[in-house]
PDB file of N, CA and C in Angstrom:
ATOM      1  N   UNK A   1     -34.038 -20.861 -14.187  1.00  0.00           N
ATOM      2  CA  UNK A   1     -34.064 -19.612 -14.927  1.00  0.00           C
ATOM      3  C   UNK A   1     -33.203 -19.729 -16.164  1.00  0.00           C
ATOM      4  N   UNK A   2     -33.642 -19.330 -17.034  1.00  0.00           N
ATOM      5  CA  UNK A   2     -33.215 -19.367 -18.671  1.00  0.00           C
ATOM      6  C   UNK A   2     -32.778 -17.639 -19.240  1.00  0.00           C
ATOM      7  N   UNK A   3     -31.948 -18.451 -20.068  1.00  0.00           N
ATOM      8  CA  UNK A   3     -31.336 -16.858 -21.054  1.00  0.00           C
ATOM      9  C   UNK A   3     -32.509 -15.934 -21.048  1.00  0.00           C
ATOM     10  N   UNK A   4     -33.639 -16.474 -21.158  1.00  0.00           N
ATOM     11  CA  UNK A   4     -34.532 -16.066 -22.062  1.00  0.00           C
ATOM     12  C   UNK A   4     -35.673 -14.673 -20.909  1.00  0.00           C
ATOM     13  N   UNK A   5     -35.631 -15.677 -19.704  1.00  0.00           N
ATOM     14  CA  UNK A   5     -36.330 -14.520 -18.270  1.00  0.00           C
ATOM     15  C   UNK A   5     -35.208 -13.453 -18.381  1.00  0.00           C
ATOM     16  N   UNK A   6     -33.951 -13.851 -18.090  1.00  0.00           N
ATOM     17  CA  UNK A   6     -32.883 -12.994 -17.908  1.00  0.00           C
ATOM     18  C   UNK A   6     -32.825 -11.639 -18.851  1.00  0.00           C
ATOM     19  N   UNK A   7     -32.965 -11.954 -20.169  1.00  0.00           N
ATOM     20  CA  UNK A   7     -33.497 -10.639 -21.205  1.00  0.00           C
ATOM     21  C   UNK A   7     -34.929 -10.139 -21.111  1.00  0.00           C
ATOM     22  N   UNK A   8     -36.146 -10.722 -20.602  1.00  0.00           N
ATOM     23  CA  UNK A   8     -36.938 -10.473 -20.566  1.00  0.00           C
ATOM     24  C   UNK A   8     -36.989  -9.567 -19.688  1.00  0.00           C
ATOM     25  N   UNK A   9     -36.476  -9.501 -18.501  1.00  0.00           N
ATOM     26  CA  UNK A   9     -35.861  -8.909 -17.448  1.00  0.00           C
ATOM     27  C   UNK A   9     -35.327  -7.106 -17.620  1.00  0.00           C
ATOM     28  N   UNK A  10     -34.306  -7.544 -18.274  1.00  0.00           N
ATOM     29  CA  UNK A  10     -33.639  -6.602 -19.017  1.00  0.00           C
ATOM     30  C   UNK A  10     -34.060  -5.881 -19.851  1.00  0.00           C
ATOM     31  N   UNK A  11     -35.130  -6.526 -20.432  1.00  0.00           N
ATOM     32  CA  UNK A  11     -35.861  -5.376 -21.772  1.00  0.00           C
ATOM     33  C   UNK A  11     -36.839  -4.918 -20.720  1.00  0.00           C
ATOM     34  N   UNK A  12     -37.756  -5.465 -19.713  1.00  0.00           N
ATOM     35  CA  UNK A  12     -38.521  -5.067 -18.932  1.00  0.00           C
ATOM     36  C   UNK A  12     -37.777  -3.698 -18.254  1.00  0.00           C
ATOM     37  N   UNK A  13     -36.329  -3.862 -17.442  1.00  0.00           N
ATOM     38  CA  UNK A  13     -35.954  -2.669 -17.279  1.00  0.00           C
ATOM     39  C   UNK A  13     -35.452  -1.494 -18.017  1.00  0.00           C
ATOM     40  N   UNK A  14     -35.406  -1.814 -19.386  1.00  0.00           N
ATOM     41  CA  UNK A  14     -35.284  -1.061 -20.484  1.00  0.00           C
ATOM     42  C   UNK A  14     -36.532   0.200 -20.529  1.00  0.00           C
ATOM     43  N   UNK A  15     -37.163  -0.873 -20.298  1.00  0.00           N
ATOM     44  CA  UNK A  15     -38.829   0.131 -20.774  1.00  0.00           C
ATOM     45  C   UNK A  15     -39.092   0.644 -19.738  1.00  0.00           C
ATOM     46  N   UNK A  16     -39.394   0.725 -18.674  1.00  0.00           N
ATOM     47  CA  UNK A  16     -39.163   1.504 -17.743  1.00  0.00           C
ATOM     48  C   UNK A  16     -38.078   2.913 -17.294  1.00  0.00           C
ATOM     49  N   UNK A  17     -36.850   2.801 -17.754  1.00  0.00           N
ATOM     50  CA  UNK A  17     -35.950   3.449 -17.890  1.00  0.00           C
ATOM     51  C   UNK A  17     -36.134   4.682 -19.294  1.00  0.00           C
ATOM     52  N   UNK A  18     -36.980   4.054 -20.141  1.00  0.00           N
ATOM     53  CA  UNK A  18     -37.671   5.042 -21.128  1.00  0.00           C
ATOM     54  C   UNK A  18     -38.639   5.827 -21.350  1.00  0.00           C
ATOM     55  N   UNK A  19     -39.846   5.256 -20.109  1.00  0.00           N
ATOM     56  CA  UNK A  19     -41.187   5.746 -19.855  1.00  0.00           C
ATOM     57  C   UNK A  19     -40.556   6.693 -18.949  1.00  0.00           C
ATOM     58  N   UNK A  20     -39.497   6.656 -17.874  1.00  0.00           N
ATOM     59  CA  UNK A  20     -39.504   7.368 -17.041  1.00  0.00           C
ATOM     60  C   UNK A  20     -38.872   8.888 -17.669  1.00  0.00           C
ATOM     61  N   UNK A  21     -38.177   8.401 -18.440  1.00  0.00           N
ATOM     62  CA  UNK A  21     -37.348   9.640 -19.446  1.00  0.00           C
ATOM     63  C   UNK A  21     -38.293  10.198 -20.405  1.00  0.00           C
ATOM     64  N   UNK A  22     -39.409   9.556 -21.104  1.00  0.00           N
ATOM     65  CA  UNK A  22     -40.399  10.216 -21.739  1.00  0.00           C
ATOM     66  C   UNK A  22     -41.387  11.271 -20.869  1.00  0.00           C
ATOM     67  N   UNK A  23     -41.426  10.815 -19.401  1.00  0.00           N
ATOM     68  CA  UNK A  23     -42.339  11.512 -18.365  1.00  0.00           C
ATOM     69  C   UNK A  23     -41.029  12.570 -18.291  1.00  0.00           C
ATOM     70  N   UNK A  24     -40.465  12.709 -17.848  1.00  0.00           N
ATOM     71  CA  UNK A  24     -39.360  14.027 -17.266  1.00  0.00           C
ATOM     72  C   UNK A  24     -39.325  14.828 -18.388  1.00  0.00           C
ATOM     73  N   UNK A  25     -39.119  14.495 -19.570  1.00  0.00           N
ATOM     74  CA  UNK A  25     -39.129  15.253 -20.924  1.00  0.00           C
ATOM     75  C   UNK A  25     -40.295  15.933 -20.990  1.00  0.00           C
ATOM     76  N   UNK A  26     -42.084  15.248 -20.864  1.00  0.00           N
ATOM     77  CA  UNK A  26     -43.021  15.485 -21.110  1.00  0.00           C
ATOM     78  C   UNK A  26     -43.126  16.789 -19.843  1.00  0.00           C
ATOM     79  N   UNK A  27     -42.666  16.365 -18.566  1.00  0.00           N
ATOM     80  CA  UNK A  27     -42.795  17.538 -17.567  1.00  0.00           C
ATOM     81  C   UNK A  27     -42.270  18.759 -17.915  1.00  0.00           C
ATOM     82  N   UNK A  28     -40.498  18.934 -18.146  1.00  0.00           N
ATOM     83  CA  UNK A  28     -40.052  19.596 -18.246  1.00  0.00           C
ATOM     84  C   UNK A  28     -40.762  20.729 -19.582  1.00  0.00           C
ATOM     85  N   UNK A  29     -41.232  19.606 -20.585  1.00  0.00           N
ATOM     86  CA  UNK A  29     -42.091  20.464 -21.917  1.00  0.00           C
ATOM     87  C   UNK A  29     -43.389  21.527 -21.037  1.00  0.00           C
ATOM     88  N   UNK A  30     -43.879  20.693 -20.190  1.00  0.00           N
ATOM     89  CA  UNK A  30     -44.936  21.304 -19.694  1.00  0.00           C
ATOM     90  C   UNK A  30     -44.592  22.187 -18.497  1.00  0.00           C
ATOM     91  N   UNK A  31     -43.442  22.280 -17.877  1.00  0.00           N
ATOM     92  CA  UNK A  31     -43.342  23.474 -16.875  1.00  0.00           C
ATOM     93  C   UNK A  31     -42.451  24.851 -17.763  1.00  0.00           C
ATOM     94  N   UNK A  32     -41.643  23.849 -18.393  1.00  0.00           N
ATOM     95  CA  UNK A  32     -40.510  25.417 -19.138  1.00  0.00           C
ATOM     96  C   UNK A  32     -40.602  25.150 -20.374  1.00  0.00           C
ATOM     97  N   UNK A  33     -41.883  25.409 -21.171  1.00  0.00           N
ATOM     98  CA  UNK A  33     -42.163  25.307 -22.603  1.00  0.00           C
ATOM     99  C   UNK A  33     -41.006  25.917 -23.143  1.00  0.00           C
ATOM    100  N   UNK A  34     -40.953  27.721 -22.305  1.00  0.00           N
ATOM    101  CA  UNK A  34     -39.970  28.565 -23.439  1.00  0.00           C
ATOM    102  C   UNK A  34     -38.586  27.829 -23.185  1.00  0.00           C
ATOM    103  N   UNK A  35     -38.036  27.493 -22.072  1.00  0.00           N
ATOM    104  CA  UNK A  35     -36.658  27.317 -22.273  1.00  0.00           C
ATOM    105  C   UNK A  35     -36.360  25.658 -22.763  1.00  0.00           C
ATOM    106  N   UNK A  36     -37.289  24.817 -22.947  1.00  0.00           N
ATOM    107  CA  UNK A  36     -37.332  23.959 -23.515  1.00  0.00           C
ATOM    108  C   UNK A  36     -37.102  23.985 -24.924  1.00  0.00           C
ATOM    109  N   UNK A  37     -37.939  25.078 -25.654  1.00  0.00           N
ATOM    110  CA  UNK A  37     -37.711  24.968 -27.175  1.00  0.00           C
ATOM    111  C   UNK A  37     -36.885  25.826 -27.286  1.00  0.00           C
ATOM    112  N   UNK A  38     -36.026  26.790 -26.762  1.00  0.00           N
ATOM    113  CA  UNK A  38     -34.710  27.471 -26.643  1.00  0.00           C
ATOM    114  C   UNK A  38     -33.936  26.365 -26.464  1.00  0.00           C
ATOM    115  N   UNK A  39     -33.945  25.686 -25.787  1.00  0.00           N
ATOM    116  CA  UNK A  39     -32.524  24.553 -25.990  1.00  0.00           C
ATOM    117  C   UNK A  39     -32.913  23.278 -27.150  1.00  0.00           C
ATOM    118  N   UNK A  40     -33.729  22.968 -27.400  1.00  0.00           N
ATOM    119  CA  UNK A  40     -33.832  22.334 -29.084  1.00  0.00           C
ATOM    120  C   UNK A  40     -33.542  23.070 -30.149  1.00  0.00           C
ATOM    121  N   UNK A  41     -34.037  24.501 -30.192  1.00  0.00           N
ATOM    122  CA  UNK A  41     -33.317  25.403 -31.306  1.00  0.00           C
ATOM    123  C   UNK A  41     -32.026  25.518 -30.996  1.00  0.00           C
ATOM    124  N   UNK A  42     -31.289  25.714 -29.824  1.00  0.00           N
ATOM    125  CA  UNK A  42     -30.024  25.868 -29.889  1.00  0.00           C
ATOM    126  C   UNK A  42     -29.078  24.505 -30.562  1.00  0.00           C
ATOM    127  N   UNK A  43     -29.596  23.176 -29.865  1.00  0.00           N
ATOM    128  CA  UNK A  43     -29.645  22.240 -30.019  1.00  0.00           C
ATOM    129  C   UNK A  43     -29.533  21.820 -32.123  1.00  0.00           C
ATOM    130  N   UNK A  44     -30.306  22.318 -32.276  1.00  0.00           N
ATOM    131  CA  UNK A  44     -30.626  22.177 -33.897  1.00  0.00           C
ATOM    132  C   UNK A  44     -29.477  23.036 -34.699  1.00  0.00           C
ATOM    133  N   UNK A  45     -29.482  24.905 -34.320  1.00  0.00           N
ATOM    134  CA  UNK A  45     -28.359  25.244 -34.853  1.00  0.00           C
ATOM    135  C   UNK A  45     -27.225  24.666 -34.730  1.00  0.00           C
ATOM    136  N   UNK A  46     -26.472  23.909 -33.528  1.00  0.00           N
ATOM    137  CA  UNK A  46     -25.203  23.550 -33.066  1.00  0.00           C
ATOM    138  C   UNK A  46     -25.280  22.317 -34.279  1.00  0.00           C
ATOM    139  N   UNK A  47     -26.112  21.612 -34.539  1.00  0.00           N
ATOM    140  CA  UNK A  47     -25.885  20.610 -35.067  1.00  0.00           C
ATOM    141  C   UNK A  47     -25.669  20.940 -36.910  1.00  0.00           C
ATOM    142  N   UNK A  48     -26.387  21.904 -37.128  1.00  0.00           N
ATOM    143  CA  UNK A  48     -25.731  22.399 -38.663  1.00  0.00           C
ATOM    144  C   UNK A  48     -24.904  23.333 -38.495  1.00  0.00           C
ATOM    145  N   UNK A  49     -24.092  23.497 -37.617  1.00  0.00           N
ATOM    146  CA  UNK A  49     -23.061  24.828 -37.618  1.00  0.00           C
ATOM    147  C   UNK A  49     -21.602  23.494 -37.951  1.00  0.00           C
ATOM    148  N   UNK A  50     -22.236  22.310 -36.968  1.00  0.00           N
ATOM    149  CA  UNK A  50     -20.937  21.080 -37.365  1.00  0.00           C
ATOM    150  C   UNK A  50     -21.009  20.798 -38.646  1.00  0.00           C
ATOM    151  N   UNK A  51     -22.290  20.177 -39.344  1.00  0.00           N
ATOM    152  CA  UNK A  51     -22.249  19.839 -40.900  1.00  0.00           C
ATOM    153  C   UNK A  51     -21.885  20.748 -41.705  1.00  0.00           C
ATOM    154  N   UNK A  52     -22.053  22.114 -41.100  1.00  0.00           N
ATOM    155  CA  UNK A  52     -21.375  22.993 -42.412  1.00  0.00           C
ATOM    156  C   UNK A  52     -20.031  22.961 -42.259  1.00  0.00           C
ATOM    157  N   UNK A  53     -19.485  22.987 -41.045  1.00  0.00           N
ATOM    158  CA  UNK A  53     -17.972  22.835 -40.577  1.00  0.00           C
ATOM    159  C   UNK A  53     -17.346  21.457 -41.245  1.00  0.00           C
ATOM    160  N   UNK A  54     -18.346  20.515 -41.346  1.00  0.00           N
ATOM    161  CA  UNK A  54     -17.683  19.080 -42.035  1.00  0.00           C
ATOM    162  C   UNK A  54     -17.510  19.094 -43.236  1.00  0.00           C
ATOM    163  N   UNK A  55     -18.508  19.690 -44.237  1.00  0.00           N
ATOM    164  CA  UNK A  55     -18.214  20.201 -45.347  1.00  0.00           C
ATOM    165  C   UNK A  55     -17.609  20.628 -45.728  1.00  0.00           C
ATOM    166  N   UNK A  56     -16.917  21.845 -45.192  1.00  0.00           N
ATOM    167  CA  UNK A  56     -15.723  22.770 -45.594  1.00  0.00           C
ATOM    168  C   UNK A  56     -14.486  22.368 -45.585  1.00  0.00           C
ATOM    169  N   UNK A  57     -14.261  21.086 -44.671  1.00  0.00           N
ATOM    170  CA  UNK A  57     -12.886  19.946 -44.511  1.00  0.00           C
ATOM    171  C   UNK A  57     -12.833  19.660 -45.689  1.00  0.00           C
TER     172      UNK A  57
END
């Protein structure tokens, strides 16, 4: 066995670990649409309430 199975390996469990997180995301979109895009909008304001806060430093 070589460096090379060993990452192959590793990126193999990579992608898996991402499909499975794209499926839970895709569920959760499809059972709690509303509170899903309630926490990305919240999600979105929090994140320019910091850049305006960084600005003002």
């Amino acid at each position: 066995m070589g460096m090379c199975s060993r990452q192959e390996r590793i990126q193999k469990d990579i992608d898996v670990v991402i499909q499975k997180s794209r499926a839970e995301k895709d569920c959760l979109f499809a059972v709690y649409p509303t509170q899903y895009m309630y926490l990305k909008i919240t999600q979105i304001i929090h994140m320019c309430q910091v850049q305006r806060m960084m600005k003002m430093c």
